[in-house]
Each structure stands twice: as C-alpha cells, then as structure tokens.
C-alpha atoms as a PDB file:
ATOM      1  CA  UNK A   1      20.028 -33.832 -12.372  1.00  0.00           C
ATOM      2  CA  UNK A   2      19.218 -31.781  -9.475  1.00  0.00           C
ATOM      3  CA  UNK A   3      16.217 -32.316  -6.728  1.00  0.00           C
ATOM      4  CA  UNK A   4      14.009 -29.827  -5.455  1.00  0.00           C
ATOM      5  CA  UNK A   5      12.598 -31.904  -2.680  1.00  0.00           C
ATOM      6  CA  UNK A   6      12.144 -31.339   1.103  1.00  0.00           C
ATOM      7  CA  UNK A   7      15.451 -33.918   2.131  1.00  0.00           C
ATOM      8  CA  UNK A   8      18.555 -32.623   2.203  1.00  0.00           C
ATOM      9  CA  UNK A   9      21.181 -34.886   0.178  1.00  0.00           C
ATOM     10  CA  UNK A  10      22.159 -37.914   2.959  1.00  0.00           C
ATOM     11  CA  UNK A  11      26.427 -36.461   2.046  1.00  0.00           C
ATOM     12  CA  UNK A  12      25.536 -32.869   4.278  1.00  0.00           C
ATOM     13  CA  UNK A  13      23.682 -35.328   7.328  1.00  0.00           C
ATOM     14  CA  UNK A  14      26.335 -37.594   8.123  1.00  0.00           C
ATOM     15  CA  UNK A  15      27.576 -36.296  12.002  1.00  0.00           C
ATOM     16  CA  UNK A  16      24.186 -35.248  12.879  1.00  0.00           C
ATOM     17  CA  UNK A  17      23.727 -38.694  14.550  1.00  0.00           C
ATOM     18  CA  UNK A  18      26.646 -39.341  15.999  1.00  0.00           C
ATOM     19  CA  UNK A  19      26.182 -35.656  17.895  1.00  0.00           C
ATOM     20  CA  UNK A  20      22.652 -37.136  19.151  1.00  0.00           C
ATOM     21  CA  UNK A  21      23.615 -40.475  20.242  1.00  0.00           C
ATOM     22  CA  UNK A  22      26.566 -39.310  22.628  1.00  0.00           C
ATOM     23  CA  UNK A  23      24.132 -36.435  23.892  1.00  0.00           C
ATOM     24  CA  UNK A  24      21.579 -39.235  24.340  1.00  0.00           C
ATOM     25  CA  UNK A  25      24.382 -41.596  26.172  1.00  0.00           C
ATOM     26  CA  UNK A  26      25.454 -39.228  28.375  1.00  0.00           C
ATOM     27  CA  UNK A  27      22.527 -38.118  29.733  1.00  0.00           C
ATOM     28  CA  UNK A  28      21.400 -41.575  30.238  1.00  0.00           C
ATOM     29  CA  UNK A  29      24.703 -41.679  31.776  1.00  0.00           C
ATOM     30  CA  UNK A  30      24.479 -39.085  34.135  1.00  0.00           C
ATOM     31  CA  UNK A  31      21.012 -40.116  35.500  1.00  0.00           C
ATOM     32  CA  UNK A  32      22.262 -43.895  35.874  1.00  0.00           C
ATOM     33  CA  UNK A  33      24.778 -42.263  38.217  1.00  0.00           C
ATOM     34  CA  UNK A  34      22.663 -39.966  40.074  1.00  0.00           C
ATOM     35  CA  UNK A  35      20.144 -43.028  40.497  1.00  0.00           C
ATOM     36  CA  UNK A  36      23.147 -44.882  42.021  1.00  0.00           C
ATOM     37  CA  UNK A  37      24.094 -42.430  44.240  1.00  0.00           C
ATOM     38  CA  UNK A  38      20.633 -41.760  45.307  1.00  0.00           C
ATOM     39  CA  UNK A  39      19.965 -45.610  45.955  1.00  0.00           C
ATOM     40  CA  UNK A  40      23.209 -45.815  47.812  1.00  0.00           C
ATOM     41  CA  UNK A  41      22.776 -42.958  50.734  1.00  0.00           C
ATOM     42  CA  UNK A  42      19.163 -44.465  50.935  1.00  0.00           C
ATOM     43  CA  UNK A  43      20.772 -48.086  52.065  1.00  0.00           C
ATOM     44  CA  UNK A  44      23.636 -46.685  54.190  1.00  0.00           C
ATOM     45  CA  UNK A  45      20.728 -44.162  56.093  1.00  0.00           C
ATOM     46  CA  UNK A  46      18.557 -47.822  56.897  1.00  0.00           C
ATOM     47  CA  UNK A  47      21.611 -49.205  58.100  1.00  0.00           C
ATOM     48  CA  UNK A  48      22.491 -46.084  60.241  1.00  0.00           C
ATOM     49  CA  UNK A  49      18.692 -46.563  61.877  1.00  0.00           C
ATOM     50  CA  UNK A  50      18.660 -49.921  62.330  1.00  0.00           C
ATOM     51  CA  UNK A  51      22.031 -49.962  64.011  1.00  0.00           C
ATOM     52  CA  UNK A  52      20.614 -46.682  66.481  1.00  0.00           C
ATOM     53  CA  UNK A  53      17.578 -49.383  67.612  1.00  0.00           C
ATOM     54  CA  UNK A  54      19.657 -52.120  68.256  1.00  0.00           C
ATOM     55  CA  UNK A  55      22.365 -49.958  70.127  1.00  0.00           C
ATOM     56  CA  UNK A  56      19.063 -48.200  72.083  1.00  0.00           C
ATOM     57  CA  UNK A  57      17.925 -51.811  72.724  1.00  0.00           C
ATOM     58  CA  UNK A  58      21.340 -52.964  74.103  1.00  0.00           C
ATOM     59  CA  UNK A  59      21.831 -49.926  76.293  1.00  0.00           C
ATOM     60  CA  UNK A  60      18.330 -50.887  78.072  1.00  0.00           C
ATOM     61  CA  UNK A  61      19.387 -54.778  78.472  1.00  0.00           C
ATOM     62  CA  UNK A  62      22.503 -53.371  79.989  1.00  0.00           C
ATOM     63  CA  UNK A  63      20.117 -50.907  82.354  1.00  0.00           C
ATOM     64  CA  UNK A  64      17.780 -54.226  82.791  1.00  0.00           C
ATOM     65  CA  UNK A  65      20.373 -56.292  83.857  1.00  0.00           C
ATOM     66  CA  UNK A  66      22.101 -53.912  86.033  1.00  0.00           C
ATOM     67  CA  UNK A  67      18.832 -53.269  87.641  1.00  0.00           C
ATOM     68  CA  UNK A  68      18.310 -57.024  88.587  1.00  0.00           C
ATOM     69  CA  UNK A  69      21.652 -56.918  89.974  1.00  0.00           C
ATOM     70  CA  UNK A  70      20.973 -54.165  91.958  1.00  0.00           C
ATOM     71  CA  UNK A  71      17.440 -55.276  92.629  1.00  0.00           C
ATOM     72  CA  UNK A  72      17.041 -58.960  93.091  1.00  0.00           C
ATOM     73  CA  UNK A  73      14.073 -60.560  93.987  1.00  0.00           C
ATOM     74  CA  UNK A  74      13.100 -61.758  97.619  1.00  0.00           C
ATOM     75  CA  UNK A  75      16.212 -59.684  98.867  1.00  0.00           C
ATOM     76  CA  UNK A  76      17.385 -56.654 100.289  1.00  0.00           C
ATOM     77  CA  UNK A  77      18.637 -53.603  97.260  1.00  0.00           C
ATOM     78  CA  UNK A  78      22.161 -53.694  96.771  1.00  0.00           C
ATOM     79  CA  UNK A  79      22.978 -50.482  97.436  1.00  0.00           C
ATOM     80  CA  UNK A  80      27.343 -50.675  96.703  1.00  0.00           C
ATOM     81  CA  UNK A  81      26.792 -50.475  93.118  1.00  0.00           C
ATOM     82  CA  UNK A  82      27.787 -54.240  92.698  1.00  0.00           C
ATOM     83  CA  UNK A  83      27.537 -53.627  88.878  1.00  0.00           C
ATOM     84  CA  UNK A  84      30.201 -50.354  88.062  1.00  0.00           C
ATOM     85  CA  UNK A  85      32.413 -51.417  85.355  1.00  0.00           C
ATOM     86  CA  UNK A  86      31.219 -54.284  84.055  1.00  0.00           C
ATOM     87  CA  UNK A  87      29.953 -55.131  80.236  1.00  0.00           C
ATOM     88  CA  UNK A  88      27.240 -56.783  78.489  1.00  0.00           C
ATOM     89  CA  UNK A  89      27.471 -59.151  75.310  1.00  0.00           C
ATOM     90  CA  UNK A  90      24.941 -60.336  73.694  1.00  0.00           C
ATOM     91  CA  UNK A  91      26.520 -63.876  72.125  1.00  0.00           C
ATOM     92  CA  UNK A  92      23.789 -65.841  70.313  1.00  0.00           C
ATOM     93  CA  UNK A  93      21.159 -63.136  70.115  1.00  0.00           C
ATOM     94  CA  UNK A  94      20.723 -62.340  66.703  1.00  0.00           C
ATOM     95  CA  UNK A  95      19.259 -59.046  66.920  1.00  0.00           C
ATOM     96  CA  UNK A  96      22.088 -57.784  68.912  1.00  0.00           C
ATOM     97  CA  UNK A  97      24.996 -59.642  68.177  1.00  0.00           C
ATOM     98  CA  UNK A  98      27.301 -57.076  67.182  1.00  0.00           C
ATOM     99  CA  UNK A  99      26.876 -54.880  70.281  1.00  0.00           C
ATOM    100  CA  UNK A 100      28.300 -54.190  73.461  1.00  0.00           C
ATOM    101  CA  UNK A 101      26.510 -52.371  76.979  1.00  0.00           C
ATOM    102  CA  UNK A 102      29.098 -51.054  79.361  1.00  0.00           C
ATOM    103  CA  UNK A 103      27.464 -50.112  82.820  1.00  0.00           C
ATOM    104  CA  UNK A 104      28.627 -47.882  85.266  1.00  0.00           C
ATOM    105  CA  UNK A 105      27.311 -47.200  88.913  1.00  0.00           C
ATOM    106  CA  UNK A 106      27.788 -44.538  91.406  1.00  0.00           C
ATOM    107  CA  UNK A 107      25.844 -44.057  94.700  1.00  0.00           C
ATOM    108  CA  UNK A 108      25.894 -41.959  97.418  1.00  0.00           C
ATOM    109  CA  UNK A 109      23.405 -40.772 100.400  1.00  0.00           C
ATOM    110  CA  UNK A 110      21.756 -38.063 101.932  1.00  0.00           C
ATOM    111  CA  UNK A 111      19.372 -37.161 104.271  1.00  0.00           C
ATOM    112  CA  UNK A 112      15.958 -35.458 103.749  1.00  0.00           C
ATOM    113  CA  UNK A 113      14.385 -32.670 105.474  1.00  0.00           C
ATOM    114  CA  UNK A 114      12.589 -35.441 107.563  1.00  0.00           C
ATOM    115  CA  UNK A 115      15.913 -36.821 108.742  1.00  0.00           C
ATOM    116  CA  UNK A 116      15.099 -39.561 106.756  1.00  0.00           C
ATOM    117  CA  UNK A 117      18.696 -41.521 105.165  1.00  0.00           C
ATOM    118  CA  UNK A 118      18.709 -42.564 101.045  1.00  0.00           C
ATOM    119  CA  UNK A 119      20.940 -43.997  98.837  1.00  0.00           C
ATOM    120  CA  UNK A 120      20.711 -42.396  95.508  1.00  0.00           C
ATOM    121  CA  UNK A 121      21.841 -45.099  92.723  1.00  0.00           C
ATOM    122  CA  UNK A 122      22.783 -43.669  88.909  1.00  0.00           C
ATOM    123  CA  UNK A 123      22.977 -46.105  86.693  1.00  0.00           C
ATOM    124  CA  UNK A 124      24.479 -45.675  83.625  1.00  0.00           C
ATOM    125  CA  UNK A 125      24.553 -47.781  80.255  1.00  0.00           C
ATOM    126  CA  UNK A 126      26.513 -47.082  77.208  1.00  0.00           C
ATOM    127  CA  UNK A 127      25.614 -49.202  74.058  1.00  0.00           C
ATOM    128  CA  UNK A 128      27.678 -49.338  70.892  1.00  0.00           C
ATOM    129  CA  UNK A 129      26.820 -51.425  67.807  1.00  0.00           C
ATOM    130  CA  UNK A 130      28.602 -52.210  64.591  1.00  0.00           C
ATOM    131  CA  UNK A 131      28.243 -53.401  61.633  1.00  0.00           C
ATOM    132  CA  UNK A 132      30.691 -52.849  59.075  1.00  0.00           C
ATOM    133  CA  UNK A 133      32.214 -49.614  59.239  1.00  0.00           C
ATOM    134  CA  UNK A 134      29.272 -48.373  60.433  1.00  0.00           C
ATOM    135  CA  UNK A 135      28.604 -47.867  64.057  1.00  0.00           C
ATOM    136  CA  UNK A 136      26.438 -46.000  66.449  1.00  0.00           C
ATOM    137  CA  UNK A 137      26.104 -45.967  69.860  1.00  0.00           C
ATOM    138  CA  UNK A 138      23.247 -44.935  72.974  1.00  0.00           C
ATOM    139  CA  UNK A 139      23.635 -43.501  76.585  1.00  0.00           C
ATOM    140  CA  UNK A 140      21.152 -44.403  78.836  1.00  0.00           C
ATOM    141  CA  UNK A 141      20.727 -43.630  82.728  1.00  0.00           C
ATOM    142  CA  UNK A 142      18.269 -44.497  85.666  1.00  0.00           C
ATOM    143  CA  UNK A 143      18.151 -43.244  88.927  1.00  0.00           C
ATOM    144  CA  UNK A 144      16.663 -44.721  92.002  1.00  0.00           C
ATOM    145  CA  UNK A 145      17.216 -44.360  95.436  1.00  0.00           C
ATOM    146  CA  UNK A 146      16.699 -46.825  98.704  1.00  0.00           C
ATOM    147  CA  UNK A 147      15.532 -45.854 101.955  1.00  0.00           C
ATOM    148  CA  UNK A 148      17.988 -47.025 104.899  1.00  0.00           C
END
C-alpha cells in the first residue's frame, strides 16, 4: 500500500533533528559566551574607574596634608619643604584603604623685578591604588610661593 500524502515517510526524516538541535545549541552557545565576555570587560572597566577616583582622591589628601604641613595655622609657612619624601596611608578609611600618596617637595627663590624675595614651593603627590591585580595611580602638583 502506498501513500500519496503531503508527509514524507518518518524512515527518510530521521537526522533532520539532530542537524537542528546542535545548530540551535551552538548558537545559543556562542551568544552565552559573547554575553559573558561582554558582562565581564563591563565589571573590570567599573573597577578600573572606581580605583582612578579613589587614587585621584588619595593624591589630593596627600596634597592636603602636605599643605597643612607646609601651612599651619597661627604660624609662619614652612618654607624647607618639611614634607619631601614622606608617604600617606590611609589605615581605617574605607574608601581608601588600599592606597598609598607619596609627596615630594622642592623649593627654591627668586627675586622679582621689584626686588622683592619668594620662595616658590612645588608640591607634588603621587597616588596609587589597588585592588586585586588591578591598579591605577594619579599625579598631582601645587605650587605656591611665600614672600620673605
């Protein structure tokens, strides 16, 4: 008996599944990856920001504290650079707990058209934050200068 009807007999359809459910799993596949990857470079460049802030932020303590040094209140400026070479933790703040200010200091004076002596004061603080393997690091630099 023979049938003239629109279906093929099931014997000549038997691989045509298979064929569509690896196509189907590897393309699911391959976006499940890409979606990985994509999510992954997306959390490491939030980490890479957060740690330029904090390593910004800990170069202008450094600068802040260097300038009190330099500056104190109800006396005369410092003007020897009492703060070269000498760096900045930040043990039991949080936000910056993983980072480190080194500040330098260099001075030197001149005299202005008016005869008029200054010390010019460069101050100069270099942040660097980790976290993980990750780190990043900030330069920052004030100048001031005192009349004699």
């Amino acid at each position: 008996m023979r049938h003239n009807g629109p279906f093929k007999p099931t014997n000549k359809q038997r691989g045509n599944t298979l064929v569509i459910a690896v196509f189907v799993i590897v393309v699911l596949g391959g976006l499940v990856t890409a979606l990985a990857s994509l999510l992954r470079t997306s959390s490491e460049s939030v980490v890479i920001e957060v740690l330029g802030a904090r390593s910004y932020l800990a170069a202008q303590s450094g600068l802040e504290q260097a300038m009190m040094t330099v500056y104190p209140l109800g006396s005369a400026p410092d003007t020897s650079c009492g703060v070269d070479a000498v760096e900045y933790t930040f043990a039991g703040n949080q936000s910056l707990e993983q980072c480190s200010a080194n500040v330098s200091c260099s001075s030197a004076e001149y005299t202005d058209e008016s005869n008029t002596t200054y010390t010019h004061i460069v101050i100069t603080s270099s942040a660097l934050c980790e976290a993980g393997e990750q780190r990043a690091s900030r330069e920052l630099q004030i100048e001031t200068r005192v009349e004699n």
